[in-house]
Protein backbone atom coordinates (compact mmCIF):
# COMPACT_ATOMS: atom_id res chain seq x y z
CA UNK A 1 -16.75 13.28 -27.89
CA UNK A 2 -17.34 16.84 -26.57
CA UNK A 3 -15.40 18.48 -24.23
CA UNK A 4 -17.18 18.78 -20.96
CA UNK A 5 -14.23 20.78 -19.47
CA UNK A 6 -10.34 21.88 -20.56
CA UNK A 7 -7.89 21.12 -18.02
CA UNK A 8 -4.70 22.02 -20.46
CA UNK A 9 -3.47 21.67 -23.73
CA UNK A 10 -2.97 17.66 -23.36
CA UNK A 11 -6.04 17.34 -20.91
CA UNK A 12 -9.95 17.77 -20.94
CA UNK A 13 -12.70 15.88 -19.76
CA UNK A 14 -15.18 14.35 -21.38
CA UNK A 15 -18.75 12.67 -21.07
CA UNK A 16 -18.67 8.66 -22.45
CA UNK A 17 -21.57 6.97 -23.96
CA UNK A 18 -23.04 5.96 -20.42
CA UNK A 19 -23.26 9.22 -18.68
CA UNK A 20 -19.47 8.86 -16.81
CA UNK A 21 -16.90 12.00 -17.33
CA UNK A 22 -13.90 10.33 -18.91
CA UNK A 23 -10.18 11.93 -18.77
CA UNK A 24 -8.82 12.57 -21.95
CA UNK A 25 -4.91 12.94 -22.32
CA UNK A 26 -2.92 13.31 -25.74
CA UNK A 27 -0.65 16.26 -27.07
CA UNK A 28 -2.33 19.33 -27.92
CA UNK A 29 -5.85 17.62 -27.83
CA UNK A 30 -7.76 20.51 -25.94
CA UNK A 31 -5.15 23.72 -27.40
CA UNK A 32 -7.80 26.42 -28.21
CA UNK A 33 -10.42 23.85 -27.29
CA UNK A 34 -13.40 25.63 -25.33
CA UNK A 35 -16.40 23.61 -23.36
CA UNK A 36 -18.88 21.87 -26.31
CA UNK A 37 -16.62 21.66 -28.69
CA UNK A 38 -15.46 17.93 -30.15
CA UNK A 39 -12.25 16.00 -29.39
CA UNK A 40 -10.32 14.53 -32.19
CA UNK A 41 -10.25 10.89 -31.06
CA UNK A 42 -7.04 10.36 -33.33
CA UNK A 43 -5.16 12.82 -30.75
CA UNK A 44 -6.38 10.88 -27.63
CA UNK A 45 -3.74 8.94 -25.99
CA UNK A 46 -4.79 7.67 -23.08
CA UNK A 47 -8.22 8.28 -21.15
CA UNK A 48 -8.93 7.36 -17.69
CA UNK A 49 -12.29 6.41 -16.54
CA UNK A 50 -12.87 7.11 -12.17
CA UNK A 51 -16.61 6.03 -11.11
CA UNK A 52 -15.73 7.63 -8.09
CA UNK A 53 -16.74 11.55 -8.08
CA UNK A 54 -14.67 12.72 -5.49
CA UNK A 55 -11.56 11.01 -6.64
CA UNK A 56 -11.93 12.36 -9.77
CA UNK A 57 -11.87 15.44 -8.71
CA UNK A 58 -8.64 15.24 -6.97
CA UNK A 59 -6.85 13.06 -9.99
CA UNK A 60 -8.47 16.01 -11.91
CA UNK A 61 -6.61 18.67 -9.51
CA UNK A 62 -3.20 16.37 -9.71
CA UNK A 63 -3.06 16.41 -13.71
CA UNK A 64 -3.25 20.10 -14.33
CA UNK A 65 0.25 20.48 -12.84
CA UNK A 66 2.01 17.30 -13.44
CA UNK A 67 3.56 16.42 -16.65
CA UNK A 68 1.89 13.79 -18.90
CA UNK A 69 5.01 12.00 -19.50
CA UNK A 70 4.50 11.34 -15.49
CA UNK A 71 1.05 10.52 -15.26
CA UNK A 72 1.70 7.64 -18.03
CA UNK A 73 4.83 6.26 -16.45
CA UNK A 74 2.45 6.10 -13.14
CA UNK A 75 -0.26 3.65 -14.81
CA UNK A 76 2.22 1.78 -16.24
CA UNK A 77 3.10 0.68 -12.86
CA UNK A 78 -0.15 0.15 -11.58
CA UNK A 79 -1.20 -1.74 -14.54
CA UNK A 80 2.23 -3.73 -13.65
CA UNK A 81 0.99 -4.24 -10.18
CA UNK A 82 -2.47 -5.17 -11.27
CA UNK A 83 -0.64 -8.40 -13.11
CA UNK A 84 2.15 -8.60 -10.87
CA UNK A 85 -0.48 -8.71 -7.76
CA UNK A 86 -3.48 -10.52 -9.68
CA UNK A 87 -5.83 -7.40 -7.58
CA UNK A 88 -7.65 -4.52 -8.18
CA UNK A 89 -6.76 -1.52 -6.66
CA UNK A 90 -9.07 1.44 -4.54
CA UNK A 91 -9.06 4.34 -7.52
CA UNK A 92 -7.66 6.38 -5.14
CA UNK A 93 -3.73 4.76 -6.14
CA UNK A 94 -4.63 7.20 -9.39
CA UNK A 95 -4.07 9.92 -7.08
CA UNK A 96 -1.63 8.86 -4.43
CA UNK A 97 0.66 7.18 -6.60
CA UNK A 98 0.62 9.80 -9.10
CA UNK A 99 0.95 12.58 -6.87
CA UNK A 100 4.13 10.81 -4.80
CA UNK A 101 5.78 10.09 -8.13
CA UNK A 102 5.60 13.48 -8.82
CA UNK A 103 6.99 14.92 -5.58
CA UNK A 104 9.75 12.38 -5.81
CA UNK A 105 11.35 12.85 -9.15
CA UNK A 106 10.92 16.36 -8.32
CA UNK A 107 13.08 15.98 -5.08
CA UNK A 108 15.38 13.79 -7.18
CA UNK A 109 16.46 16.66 -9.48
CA UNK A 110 16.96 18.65 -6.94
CA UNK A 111 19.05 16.26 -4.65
CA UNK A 112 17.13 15.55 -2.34
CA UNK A 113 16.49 11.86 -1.41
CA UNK A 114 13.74 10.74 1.34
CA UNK A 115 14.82 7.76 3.93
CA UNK A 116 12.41 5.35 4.58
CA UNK A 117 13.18 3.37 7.92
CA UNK A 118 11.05 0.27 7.00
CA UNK A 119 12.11 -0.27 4.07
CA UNK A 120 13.91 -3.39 4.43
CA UNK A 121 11.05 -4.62 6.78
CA UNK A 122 8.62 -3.67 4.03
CA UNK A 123 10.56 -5.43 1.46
CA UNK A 124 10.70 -8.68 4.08
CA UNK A 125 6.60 -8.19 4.59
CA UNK A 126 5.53 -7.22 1.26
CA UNK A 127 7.96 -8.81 -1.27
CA UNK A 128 5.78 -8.60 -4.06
CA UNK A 129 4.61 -5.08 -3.30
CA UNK A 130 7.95 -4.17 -3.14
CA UNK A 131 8.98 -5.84 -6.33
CA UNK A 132 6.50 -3.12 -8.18
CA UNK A 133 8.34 -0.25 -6.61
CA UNK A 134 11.50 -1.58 -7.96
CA UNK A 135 10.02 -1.71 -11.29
CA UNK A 136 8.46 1.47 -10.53
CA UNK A 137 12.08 2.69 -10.27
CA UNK A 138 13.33 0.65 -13.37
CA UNK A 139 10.28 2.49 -15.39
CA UNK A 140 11.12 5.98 -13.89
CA UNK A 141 14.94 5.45 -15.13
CA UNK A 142 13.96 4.34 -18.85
CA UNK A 143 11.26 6.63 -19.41
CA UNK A 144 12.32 9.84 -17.82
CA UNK A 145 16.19 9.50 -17.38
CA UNK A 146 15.35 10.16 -13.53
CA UNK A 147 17.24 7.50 -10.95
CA UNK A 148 15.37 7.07 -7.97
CA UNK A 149 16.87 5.56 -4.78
CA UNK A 150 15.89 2.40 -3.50
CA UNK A 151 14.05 3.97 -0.55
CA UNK A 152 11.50 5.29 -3.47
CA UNK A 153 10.27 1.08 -3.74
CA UNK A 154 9.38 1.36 -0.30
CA UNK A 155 7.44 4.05 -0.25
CA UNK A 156 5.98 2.83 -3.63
CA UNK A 157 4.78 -0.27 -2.48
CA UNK A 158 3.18 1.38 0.73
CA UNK A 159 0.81 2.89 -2.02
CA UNK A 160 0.21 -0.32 -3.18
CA UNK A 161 -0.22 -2.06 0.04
CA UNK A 162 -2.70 0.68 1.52
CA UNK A 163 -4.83 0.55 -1.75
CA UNK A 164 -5.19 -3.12 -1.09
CA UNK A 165 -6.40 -2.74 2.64
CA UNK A 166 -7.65 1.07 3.65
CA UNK A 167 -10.87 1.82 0.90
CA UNK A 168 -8.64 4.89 0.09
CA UNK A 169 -9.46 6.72 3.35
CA UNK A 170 -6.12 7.97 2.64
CA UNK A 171 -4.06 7.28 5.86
CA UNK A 172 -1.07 5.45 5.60
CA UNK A 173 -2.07 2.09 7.19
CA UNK A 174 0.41 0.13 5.70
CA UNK A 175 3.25 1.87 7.86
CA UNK A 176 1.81 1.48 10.51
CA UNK A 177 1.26 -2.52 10.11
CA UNK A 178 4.99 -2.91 8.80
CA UNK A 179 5.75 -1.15 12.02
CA UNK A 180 3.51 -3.06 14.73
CA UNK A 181 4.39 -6.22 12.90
CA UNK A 182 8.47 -5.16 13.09
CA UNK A 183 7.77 -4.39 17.06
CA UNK A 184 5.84 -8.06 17.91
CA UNK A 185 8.39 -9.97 15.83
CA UNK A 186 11.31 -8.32 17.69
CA UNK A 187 9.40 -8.86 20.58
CA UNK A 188 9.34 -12.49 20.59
CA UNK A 189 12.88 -13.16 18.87
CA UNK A 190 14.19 -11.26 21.88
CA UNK A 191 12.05 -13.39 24.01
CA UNK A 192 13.80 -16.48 22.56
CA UNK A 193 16.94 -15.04 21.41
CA UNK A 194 16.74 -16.50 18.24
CA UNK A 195 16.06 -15.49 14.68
CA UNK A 196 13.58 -17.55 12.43
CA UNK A 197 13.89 -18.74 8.96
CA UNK A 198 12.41 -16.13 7.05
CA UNK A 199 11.83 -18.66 4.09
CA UNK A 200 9.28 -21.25 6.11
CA UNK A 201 5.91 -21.86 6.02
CA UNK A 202 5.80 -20.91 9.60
CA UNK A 203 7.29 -17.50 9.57
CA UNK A 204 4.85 -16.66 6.59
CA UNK A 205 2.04 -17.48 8.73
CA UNK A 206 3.18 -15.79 11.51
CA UNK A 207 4.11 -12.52 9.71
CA UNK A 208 0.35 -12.61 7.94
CA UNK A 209 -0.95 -13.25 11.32
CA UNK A 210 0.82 -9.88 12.69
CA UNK A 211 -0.34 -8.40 9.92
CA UNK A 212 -4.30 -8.85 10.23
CA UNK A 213 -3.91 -7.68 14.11
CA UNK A 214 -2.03 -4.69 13.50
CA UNK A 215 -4.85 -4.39 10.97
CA UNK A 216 -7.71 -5.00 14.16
CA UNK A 217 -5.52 -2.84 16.60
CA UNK A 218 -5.07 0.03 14.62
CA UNK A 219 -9.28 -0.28 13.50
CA UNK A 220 -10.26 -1.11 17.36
CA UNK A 221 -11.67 -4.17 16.73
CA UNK A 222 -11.00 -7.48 18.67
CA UNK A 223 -11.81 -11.13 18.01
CA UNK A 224 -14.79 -12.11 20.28
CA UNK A 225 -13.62 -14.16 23.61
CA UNK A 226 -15.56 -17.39 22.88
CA UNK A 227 -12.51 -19.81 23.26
CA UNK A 228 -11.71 -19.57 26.97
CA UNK A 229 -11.28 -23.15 27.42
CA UNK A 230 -9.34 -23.86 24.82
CA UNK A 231 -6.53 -20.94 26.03
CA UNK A 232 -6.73 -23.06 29.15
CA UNK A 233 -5.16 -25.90 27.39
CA UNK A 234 -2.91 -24.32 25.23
CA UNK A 235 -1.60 -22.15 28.08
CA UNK A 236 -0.62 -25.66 29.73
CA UNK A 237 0.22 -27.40 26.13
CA UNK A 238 2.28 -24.74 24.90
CA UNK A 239 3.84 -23.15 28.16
CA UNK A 240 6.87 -21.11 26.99
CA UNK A 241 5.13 -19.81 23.89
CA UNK A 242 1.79 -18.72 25.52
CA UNK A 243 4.36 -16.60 28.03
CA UNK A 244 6.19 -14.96 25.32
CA UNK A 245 2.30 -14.15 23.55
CA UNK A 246 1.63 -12.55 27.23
CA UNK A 247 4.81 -10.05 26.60
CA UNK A 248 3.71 -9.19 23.61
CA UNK A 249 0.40 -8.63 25.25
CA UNK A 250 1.84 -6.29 27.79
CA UNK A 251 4.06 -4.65 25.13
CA UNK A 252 0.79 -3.71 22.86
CA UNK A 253 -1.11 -2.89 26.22
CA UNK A 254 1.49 -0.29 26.96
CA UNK A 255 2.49 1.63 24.08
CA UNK A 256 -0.96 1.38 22.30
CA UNK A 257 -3.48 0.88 24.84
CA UNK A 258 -5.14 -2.09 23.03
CA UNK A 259 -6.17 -4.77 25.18
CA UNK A 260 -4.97 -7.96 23.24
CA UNK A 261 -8.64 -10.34 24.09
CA UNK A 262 -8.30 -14.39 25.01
CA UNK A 263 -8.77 -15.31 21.82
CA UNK A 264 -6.31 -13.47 20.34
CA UNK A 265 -3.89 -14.49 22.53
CA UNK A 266 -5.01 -18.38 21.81
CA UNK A 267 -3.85 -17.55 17.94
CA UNK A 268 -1.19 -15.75 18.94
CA UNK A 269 0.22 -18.20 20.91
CA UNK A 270 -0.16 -20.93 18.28
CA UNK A 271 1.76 -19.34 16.18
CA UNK A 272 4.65 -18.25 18.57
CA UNK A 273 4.93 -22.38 19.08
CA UNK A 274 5.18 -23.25 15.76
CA UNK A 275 7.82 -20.88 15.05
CA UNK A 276 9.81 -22.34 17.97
CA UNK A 277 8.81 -26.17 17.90
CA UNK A 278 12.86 -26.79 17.04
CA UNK A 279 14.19 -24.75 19.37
């Protein structure tokens, strides 16, 4: 393979057999190396291959300053995650989780540790998310000697979580769902005074309900209103939970300006009652 352009000693990219640049990484594998000349495949370590051009070009940007040792230990994880999470992931987790591995160890070494607010509501949410940022932590410790906090799985799963859901447009959705979703449940637990078993059926529906409208109200969208007699009869069915679905209502009206539509209110409401159905 020729070298289409040097990046560093241990990096250089390269054209594959079907017209896509490929990202070549081993030690000393482009030293002296100038554009045209061959790669010696026995030196090649790793290679990456990003259809997308513009993310390439930032993962391209992130390599030339961060060590290799880092950019391996960061696709271990996300090849972890792939299994651990049985999904494929926007390219774009190249670059973001690469680049806030980076930063972090960085801020490790010199003392200085990042708090993340959500992070047990993120680790209630997203368990399994947040069960590759703890192994993102375990790899971090055995292949770098760097201890991360437990803050760090958080944030790591975030990555995760936003590659899922976004299409890499790069804002952080996924705190602001683990935050909206935080704010309704607290909502209706102080409506009822109550906490709910975190380990039913129920709750899990719930919580993956508050998930896909934090999802809607932080896109704009709303659920067409094509179920106005059915609200009818679940407003008189389900009485004390279709009041506590109207405070939330108010709540999202208020402090986000979305106007929660009669049919969301219908599933919302369904949901609040089967949470409380023993209560």
């Amino acid at each position: 393979m020729k070298i289409k352009r040097v990046l560093n000693n241990n990096t250089a990219i390269s054209v594959n057999q079907n017209g896509l640049d490929v990202l070549l990484m081993g030690p000393g594998i482009a030293f002296g190396k100038k554009q045209g000349q061959d790669v010696r495949l026995d030196k090649v370590e790793k290679t990456f291959i990003i259809k997308d051009k513009a993310t390439l070009n930032k993962f391209t940007d992130l390599v030339i300053d961060v060590p290799m040792t880092e950019i391996l230990v960061a696709e271990k994880v996300i090849n972890f995650a792939k299994l651990k999470l049985g999904k494929q992931f926007n390219e774009i987790i190249y670059v973001n989780l690469t680049d806030h591995m980076h930063n972090a160890i960085a801020q490790a070494h010199e003392g200085i540790t990042l708090r993340n607010p959500l992070k047990w509501d993120i680790a209630r949410f997203y368990p399994d998310e947040y069960a590759v940022g703890q192994k993102a932590l375990a790899v971090v410790k055995n292949d770098l000697g760097t201890e991360l906090e437990d803050d760090e799985a958080a944030f790591i799963a975030l990555h995760f979580v936003n590659a899922e859901v976004e299409n890499g447009n790069g804002q952080n959705l996924a705190y602001d769902v683990t935050r909206i979703v935080k704010e309704v449940e607290d909502t209706v637990k102080n409506y009822f005074h109550t906490e709910f078993d975190e380990t039913s059926l129920n709750y899990y529906r719930f919580i993956t309900h508050l998930k896909f409208f934090a999802q809607r109200l932080l896109a704009g969208k709303h659920y067409e209103d094509d179920d106005d007699d059915l609200l009818v009869v679940i407003k008189q069915r389900y009485t004390r939970a279709f009041a506590c679905a109207q405070q939330v209502q108010a709540f999202v009206k208020t402090n986000y300006n979305y106007a929660i539509s009669g049919t969301e209110l219908l599933y919302l409401t369904v949901h609040i009652n089967r949470l409380i159905k023993n209560l």
